[in-house]
N, C-alpha and C. Protein backbone atom coordinates (compact mmCIF):
# COMPACT_ATOMS: atom_id res chain seq x y z
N UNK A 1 53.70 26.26 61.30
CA UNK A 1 54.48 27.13 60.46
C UNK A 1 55.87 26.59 60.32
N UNK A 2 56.06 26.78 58.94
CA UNK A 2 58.14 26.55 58.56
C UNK A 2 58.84 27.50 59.59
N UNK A 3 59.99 26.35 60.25
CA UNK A 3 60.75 27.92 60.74
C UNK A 3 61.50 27.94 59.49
N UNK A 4 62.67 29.07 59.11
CA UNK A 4 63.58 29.60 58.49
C UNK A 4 64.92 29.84 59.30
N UNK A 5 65.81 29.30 58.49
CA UNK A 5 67.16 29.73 59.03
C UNK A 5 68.08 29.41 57.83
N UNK A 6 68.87 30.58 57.76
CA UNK A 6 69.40 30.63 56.96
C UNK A 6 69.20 30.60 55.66
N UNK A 7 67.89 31.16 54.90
CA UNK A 7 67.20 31.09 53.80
C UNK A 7 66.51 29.37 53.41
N UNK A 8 66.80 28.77 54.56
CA UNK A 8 66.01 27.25 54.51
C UNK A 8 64.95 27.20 55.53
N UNK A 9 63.97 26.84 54.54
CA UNK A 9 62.61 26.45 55.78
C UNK A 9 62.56 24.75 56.33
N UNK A 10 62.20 24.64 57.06
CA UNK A 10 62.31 23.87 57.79
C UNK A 10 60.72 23.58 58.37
N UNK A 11 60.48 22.08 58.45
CA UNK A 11 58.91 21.64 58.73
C UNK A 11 58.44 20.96 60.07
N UNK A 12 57.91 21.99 60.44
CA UNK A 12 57.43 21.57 61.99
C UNK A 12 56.65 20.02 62.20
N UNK A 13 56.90 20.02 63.06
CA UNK A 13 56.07 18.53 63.47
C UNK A 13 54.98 18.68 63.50
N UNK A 14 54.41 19.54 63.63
CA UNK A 14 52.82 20.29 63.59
C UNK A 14 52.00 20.05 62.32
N UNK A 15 53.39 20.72 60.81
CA UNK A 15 52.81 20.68 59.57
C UNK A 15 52.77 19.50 58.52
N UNK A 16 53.46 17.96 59.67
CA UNK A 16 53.45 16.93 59.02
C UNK A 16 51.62 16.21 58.69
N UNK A 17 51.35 16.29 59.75
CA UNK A 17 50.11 16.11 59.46
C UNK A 17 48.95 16.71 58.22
N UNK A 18 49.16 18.07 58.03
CA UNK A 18 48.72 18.83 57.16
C UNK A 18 49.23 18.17 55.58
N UNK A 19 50.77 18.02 55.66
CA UNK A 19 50.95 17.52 54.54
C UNK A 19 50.80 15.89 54.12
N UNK A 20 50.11 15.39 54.96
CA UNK A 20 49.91 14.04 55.14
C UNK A 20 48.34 14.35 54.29
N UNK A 21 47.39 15.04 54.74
CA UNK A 21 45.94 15.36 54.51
C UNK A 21 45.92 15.67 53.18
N UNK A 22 47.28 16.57 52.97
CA UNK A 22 47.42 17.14 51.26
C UNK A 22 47.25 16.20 50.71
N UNK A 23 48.15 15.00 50.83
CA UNK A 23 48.50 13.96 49.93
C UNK A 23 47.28 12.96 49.67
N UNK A 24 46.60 12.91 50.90
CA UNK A 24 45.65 11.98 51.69
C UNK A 24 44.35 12.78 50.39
N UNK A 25 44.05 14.16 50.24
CA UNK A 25 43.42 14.75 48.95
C UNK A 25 43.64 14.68 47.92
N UNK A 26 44.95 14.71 47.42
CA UNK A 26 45.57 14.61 46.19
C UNK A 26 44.81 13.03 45.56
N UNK A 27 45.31 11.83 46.73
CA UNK A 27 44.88 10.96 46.13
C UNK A 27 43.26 10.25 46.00
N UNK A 28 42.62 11.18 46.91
CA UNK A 28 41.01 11.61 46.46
C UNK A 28 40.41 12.11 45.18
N UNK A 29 41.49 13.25 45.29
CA UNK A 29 41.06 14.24 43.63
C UNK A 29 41.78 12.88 42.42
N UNK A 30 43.09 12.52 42.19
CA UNK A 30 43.49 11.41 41.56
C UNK A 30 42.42 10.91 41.41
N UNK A 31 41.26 9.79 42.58
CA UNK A 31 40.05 8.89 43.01
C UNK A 31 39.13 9.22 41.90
N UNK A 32 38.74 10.91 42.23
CA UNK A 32 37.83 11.17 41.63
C UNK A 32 37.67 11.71 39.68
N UNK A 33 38.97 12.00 39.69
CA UNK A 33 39.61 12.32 38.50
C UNK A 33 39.35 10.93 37.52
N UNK A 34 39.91 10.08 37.90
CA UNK A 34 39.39 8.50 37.45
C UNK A 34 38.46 8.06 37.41
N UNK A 35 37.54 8.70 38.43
CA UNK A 35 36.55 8.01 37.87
C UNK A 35 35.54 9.05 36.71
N UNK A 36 35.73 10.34 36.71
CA UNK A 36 35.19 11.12 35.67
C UNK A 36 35.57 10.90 34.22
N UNK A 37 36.67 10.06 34.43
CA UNK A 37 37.38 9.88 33.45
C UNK A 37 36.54 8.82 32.55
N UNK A 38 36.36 7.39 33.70
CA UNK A 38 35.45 6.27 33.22
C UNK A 38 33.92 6.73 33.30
N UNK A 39 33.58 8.07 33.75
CA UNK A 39 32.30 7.86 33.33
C UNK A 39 32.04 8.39 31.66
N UNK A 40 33.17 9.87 31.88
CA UNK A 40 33.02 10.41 30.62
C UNK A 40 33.26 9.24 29.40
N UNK A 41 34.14 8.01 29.72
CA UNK A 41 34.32 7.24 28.52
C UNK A 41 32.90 6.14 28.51
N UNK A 42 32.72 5.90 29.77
CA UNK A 42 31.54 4.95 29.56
C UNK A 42 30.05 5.94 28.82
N UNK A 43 30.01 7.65 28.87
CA UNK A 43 28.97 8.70 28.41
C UNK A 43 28.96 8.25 27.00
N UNK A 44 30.62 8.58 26.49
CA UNK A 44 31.33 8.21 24.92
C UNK A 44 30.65 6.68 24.28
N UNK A 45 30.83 5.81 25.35
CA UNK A 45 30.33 4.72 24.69
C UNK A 45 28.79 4.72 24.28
N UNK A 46 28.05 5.09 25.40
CA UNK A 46 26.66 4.88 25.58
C UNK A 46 26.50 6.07 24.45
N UNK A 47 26.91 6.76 23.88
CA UNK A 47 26.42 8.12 22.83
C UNK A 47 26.71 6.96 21.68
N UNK A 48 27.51 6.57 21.51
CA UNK A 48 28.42 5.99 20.29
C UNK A 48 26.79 4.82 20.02
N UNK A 49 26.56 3.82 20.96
CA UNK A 49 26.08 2.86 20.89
C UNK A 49 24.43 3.59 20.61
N UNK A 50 23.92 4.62 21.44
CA UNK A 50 22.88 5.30 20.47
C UNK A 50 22.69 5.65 19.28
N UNK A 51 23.46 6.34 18.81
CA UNK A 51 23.78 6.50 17.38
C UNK A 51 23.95 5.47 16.65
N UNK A 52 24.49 4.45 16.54
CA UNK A 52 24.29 3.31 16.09
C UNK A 52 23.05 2.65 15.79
N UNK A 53 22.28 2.65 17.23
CA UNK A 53 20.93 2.14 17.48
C UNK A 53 19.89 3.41 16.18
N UNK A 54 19.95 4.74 16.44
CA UNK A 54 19.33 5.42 16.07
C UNK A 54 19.38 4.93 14.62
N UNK A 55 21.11 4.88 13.98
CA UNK A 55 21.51 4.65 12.76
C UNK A 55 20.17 3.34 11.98
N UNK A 56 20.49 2.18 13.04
CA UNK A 56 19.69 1.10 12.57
C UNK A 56 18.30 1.54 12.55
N UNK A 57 18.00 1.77 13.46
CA UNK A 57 16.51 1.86 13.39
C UNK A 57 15.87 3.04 12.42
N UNK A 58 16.38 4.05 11.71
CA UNK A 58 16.28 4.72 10.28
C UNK A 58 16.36 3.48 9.35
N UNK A 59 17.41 2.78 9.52
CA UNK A 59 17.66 2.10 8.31
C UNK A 59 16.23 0.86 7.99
N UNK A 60 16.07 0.44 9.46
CA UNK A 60 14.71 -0.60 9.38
C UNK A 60 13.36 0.36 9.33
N UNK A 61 13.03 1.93 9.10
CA UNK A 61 12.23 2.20 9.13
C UNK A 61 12.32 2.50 7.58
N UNK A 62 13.51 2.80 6.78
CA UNK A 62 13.40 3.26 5.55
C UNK A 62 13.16 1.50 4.72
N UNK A 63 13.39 0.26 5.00
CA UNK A 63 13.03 -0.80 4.77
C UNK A 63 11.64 -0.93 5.14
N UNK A 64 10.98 -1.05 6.10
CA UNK A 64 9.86 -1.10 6.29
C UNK A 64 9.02 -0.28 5.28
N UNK A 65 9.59 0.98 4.89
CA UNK A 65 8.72 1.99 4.20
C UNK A 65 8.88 0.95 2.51
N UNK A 66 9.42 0.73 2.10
CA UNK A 66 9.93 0.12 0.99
C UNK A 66 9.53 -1.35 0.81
N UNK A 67 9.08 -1.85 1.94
CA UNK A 67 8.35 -2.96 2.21
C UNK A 67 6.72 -2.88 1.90
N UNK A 68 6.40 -1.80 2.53
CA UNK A 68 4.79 -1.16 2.43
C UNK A 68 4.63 -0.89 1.31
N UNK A 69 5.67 0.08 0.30
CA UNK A 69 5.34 0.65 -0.93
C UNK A 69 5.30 -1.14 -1.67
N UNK A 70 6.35 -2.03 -1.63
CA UNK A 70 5.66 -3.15 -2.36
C UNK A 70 4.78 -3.97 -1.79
N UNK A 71 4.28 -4.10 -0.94
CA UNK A 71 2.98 -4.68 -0.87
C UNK A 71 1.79 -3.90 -1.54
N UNK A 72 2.02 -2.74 -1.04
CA UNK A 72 0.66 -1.88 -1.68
C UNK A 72 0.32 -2.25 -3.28
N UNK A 73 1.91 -2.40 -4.25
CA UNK A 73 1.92 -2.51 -5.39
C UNK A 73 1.89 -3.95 -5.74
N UNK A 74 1.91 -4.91 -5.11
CA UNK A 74 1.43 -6.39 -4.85
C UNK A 74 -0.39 -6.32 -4.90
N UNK A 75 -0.58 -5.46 -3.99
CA UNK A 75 -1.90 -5.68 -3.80
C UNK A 75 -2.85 -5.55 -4.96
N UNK A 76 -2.61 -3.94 -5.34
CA UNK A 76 -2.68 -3.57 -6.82
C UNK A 76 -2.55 -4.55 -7.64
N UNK A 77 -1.75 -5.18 -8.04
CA UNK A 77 -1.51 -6.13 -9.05
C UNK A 77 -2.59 -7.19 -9.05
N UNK A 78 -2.38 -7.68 -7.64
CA UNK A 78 -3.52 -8.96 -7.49
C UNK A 78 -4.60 -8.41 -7.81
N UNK A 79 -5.31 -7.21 -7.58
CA UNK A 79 -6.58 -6.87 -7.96
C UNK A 79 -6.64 -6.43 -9.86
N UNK A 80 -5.88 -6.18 -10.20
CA UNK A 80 -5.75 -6.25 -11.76
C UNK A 80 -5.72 -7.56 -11.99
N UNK A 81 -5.27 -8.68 -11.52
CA UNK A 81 -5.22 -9.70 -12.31
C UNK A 81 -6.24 -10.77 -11.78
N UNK A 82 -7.61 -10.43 -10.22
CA UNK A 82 -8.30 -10.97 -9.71
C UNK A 82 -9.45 -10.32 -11.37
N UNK A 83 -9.49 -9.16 -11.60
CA UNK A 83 -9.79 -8.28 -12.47
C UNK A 83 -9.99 -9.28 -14.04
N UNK A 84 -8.68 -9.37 -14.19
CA UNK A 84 -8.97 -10.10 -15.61
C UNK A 84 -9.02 -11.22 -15.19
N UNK A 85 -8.97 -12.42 -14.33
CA UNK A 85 -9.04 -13.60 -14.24
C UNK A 85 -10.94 -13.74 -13.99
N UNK A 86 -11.64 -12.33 -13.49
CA UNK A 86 -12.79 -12.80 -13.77
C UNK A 86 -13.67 -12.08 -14.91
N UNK A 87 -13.09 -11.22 -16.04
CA UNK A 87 -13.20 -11.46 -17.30
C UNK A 87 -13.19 -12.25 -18.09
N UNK A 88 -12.11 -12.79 -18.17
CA UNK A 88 -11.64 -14.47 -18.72
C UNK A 88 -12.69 -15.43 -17.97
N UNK A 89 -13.00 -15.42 -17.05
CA UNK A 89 -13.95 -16.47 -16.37
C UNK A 89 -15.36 -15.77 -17.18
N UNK A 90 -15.76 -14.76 -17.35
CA UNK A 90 -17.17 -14.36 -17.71
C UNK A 90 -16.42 -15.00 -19.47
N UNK A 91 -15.97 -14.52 -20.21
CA UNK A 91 -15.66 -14.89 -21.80
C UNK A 91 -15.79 -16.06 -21.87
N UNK A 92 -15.19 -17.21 -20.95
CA UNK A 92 -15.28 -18.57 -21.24
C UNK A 92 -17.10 -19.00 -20.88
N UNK A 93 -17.24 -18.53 -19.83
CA UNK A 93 -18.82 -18.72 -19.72
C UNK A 93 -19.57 -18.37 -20.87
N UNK A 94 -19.34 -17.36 -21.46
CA UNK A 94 -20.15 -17.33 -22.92
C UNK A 94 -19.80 -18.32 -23.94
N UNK A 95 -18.81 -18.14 -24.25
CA UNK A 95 -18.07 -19.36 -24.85
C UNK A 95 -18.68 -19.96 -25.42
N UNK A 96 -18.71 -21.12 -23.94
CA UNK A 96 -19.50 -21.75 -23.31
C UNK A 96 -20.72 -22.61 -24.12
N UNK A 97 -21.31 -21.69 -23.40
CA UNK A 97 -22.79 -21.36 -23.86
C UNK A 97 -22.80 -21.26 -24.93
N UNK A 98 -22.39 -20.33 -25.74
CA UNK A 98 -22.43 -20.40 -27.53
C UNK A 98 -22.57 -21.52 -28.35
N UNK A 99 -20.92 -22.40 -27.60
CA UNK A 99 -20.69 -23.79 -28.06
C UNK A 99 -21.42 -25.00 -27.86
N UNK A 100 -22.37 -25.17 -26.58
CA UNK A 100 -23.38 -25.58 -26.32
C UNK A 100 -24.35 -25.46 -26.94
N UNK A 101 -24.69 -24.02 -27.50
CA UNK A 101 -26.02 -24.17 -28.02
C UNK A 101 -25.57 -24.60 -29.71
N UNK A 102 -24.57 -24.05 -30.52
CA UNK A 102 -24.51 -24.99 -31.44
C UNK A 102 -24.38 -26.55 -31.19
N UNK A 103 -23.51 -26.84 -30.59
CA UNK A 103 -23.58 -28.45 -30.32
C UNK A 103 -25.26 -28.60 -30.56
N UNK A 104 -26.38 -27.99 -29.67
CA UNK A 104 -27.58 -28.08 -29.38
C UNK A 104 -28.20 -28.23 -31.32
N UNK A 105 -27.90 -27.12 -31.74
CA UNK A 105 -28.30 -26.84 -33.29
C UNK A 105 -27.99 -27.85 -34.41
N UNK A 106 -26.49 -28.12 -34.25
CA UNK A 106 -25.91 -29.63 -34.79
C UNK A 106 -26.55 -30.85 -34.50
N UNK A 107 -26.92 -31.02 -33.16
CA UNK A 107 -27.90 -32.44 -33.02
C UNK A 107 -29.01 -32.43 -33.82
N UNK A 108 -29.45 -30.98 -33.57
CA UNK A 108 -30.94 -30.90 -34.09
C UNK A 108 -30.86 -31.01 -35.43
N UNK A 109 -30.20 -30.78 -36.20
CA UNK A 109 -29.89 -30.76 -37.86
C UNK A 109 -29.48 -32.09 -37.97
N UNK A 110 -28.41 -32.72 -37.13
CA UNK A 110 -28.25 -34.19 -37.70
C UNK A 110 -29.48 -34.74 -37.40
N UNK A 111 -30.55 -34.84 -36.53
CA UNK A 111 -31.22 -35.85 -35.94
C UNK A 111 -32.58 -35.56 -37.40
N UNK A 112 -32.72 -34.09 -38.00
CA UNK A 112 -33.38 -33.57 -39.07
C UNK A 112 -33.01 -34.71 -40.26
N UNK A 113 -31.49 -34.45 -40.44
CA UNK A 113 -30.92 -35.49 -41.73
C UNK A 113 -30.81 -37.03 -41.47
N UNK A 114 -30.86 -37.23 -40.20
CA UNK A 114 -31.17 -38.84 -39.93
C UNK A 114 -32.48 -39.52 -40.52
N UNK A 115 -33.38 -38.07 -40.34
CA UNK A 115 -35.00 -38.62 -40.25
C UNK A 115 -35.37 -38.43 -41.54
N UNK A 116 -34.37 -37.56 -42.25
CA UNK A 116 -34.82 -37.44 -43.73
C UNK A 116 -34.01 -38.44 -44.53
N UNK A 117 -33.13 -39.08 -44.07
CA UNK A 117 -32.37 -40.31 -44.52
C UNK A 117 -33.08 -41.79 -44.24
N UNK A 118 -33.50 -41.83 -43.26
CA UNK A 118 -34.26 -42.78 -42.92
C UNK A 118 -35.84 -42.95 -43.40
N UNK A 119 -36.31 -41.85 -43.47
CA UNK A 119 -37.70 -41.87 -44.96
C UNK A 119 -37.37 -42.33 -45.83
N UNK A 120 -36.43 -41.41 -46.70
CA UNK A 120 -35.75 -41.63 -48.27
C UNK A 120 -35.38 -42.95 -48.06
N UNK A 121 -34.53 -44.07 -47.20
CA UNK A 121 -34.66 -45.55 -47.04
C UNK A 121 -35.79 -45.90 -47.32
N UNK A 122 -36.55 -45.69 -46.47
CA UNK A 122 -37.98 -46.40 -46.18
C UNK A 122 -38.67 -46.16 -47.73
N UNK A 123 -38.61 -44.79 -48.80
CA UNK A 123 -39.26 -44.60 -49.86
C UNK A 123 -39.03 -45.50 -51.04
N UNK A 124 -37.20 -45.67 -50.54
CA UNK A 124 -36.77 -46.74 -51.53
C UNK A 124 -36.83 -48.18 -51.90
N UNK A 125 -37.15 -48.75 -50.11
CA UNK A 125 -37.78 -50.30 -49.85
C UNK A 125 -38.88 -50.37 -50.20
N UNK A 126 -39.83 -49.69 -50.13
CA UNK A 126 -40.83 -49.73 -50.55
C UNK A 126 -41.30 -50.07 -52.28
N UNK A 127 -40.49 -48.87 -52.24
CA UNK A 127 -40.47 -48.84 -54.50
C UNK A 127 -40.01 -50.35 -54.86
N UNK A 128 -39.10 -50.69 -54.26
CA UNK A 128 -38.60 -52.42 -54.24
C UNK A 128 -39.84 -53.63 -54.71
């Protein structure tokens, strides 16, 4: 205990110690104060750096989605144009064939007028 004298207190040798322990807490609570301090800022960071992460990874899922919608419409396409590329492959096959068989009809008519050219020779050497 303070003595008092004369409206002044005065500090026992007793209460040095006590105020030694104060201080000896003070700079505990200070200790611990600091470090709530760096966790709450390191909490701040690690929130900050989620959000970020969260941010990106929306952004690569709304790409990905936009990626899928054009392939799908890639795919589509290729099958419209696997589509007419084997139309066009069946048309030329007739074609084809059409042009073949006249070619076929043309021989047969020239090889007709060869043989009727080559008589009419032969009718005329003869008359000779």
């Amino acid at each position: 205990m303070a003595a008092t004298l004369l409206g002044f207190s005065f500090a026992s040798p007793f209460d040095k110690s006590k105020a030694k322990a104060k201080i000896g807490n003070e700079g505990a609570e200070d200790k611990k104060e600091d470090e709530m301090r760096e966790l709450r800022l390191r909490n701040k960071r690690l929130l900050q750096q989620l959000e970020e992460s969260r941010r990106q990874q929306a952004q690569m899922r709304a790409e990905l989605e936009e990626t899928r919608v054009r392939l799908l419409t890639l795919r589509e396409a290729e099958e419209r144009l696997c589509t007419q590329l084997g139309e066009f492959e069946a048309e030329s096959v007739e074609q084809a064939r059409a042009y073949h068989q006249e070619i076929i009809s043309l021989t047969e008519r020239l090889k007709h007028a060869e043989h009727l050219i080559s008589a009419a020779n032969n009718d005329i050497q003869r008359r000779r």
